[in-house]
Protein backbone atom coordinates (compact mmCIF):
# COMPACT_ATOMS: atom_id res chain seq x y z
CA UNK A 1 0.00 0.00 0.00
CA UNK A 2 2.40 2.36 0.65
CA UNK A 3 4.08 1.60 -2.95
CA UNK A 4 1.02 2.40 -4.39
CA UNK A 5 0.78 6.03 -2.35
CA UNK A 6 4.36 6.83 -2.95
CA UNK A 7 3.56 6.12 -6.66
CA UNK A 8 -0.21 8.04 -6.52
CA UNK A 9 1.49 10.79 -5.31
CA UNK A 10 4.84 11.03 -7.69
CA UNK A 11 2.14 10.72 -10.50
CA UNK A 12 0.37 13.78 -8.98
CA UNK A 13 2.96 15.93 -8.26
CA UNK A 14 4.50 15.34 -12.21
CA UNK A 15 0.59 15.91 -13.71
CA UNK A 16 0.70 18.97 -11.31
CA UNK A 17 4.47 20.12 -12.84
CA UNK A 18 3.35 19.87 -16.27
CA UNK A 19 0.03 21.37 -15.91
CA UNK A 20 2.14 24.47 -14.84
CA UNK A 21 4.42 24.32 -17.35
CA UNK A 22 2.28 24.07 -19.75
CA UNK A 23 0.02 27.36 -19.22
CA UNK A 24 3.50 28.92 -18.73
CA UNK A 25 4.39 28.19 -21.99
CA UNK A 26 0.88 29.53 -23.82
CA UNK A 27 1.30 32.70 -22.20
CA UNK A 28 4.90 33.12 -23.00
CA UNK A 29 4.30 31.70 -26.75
CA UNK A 30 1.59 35.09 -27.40
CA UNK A 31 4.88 37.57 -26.87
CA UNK A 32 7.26 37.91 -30.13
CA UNK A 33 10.18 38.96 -27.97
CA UNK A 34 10.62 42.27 -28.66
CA UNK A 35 9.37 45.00 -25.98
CA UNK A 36 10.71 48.63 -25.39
CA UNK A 37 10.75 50.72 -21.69
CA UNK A 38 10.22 54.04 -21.27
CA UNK A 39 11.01 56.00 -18.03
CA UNK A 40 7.76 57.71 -16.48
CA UNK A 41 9.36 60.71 -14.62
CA UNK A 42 7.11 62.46 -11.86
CA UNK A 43 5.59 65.81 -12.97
CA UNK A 44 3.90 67.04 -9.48
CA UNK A 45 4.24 67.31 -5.59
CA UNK A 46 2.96 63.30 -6.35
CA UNK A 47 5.88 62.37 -6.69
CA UNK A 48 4.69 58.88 -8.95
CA UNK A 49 7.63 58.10 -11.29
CA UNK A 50 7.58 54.40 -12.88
CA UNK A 51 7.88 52.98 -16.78
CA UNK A 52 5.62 51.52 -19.25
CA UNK A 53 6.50 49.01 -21.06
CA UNK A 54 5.28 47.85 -24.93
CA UNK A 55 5.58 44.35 -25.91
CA UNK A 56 4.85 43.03 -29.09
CA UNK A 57 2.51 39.86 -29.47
CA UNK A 58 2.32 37.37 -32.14
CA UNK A 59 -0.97 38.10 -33.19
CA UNK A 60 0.28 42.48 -33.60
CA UNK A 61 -1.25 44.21 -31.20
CA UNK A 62 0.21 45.91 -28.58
CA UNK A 63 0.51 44.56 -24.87
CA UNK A 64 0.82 47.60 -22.85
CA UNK A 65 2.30 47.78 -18.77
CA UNK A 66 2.32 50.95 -17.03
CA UNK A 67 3.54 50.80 -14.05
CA UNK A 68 3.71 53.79 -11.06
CA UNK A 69 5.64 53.64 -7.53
CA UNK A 70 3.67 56.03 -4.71
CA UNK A 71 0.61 55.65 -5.67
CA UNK A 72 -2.43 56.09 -3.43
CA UNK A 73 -4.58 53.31 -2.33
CA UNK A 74 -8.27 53.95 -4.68
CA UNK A 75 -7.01 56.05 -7.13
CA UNK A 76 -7.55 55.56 -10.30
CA UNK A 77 -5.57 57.48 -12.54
CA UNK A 78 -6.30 57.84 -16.68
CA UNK A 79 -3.11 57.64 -19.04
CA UNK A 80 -2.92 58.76 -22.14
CA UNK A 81 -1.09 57.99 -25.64
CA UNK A 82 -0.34 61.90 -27.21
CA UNK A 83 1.16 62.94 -30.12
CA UNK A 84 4.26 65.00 -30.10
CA UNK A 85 6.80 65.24 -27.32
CA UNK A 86 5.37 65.92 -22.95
CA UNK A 87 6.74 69.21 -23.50
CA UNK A 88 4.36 70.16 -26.15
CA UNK A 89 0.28 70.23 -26.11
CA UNK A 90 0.08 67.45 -28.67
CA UNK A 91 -2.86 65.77 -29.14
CA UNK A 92 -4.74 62.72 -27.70
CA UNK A 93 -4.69 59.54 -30.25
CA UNK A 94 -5.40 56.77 -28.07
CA UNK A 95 -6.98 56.10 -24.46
CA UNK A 96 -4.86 53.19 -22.20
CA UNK A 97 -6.64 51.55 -19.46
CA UNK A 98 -6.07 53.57 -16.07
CA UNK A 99 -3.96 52.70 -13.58
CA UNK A 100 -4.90 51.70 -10.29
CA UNK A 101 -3.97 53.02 -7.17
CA UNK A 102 -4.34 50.27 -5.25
CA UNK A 103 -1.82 48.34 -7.51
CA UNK A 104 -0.04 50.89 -9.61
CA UNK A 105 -0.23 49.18 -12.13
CA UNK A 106 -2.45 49.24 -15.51
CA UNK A 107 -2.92 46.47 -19.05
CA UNK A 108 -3.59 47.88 -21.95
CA UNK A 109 -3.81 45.50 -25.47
CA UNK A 110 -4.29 47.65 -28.85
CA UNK A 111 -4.12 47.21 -32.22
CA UNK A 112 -5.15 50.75 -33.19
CA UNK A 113 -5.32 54.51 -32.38
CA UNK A 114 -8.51 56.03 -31.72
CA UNK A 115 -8.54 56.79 -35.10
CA UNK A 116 -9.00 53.51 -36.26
CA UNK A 117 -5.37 53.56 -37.56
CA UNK A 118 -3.31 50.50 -36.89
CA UNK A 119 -0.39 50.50 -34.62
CA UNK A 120 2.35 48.10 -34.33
CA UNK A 121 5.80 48.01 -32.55
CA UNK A 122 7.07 49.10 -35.36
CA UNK A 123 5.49 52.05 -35.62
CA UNK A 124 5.78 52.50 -32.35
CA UNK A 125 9.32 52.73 -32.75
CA UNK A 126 9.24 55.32 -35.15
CA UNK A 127 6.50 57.61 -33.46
CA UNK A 128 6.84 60.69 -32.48
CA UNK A 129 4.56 60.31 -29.12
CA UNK A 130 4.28 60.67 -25.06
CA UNK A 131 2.51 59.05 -22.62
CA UNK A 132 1.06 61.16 -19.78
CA UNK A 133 -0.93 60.19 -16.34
CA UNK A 134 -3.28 62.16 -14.97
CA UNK A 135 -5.08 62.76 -11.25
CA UNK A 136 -8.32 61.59 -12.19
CA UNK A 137 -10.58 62.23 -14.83
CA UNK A 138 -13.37 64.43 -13.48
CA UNK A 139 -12.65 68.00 -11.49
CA UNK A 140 -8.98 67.07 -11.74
CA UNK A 141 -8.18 65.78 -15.05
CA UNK A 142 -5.64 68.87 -15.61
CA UNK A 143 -3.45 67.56 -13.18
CA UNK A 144 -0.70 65.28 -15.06
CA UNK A 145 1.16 63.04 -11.84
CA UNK A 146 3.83 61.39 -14.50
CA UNK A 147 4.91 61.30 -17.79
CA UNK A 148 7.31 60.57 -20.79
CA UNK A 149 8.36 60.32 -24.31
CA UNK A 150 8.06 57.30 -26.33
CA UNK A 151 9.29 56.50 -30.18
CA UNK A 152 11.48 58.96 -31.39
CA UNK A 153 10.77 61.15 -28.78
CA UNK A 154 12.66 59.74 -26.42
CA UNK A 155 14.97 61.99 -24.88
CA UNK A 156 14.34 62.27 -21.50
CA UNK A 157 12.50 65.82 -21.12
CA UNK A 158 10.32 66.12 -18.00
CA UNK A 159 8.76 69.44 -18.60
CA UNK A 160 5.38 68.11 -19.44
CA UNK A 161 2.17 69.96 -20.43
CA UNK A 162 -1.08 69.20 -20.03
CA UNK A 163 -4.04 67.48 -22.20
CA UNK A 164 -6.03 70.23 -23.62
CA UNK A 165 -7.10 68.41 -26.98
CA UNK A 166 -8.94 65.69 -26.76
CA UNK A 167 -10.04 64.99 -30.13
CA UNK A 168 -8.78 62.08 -32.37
């Protein structure tokens, strides 16, 4: 009997190691490799500095991670894909999922702009763009707690402005 335990339980621990491994793999196996970071500097008395990073899947969208340090527990704070360089009021071309407060963290996946243009990691690479956070987005919104340039734009400038066009 205790053969057939020892063995029972060898048998469940290598179904359980493969089951693992497995999943592991699937998730790893969407990713292409290739992923960029960008430095979120802090723009307020905040003081919430982080990095986003942009991975590329298989399938061409975008996998998105932004991720803030100091953040306040149930905040949730917008960021925003602009045109142009943070020192500059360029425009809004795509909406990220927040990020939270509790976590600091926020996933985005996209294929497009809010435009309806597509956007890779390659033209990511070549895009002239910034990324800024902001306070909230109700009485707020004008309030921009990090931010930084991505693409082309990356050059480290930390005098950031804030979203006044919102259109696509």
């Amino acid at each position: 009997m205790k053969i057939f335990n020892s063995l029972f339980a060898g048998l469940f621990l290598l179904m359980f190691v493969f089951s693992c491994t497995e999943k592991t793999e699937i998730i790893e196996s969407e990713f292409t490799g290739n992923e960029v970071v960008y430095q979120l500097v802090s723009t307020t008395d905040y003081d919430m500095s982080g990095h986003i990073i942009f991975k590329e899947k298989k399938d061409g969208s975008l996998h998105i991670e932004t991720l803030l340090e100091n953040t306040q527990k149930g905040g949730i704070h917008p960021v925003h894909l602009h045109h142009g360089s943070v020192s500059e009021d360029g425009y809004l071309v795509a909406i990220l999922n927040p990020v939270s407060g509790d976590t600091g963290a926020g996933i985005t996946e996209i294929k497009a702009l809010g435009n309806g243009k597509s956007f890779t990691y390659s033209d990511l690479l070549k895009y002239n763009g910034s990324i800024r956070i902001h306070l909230d987005d109700s009485y707020n919104s004008n309030i921009i707690l990090s931010g930084g340039n991505i693409g082309t734009n990356n050059q480290g400038e930390s005098n950031v402005k804030s979203c006044t066009d919102f259109s696509f």
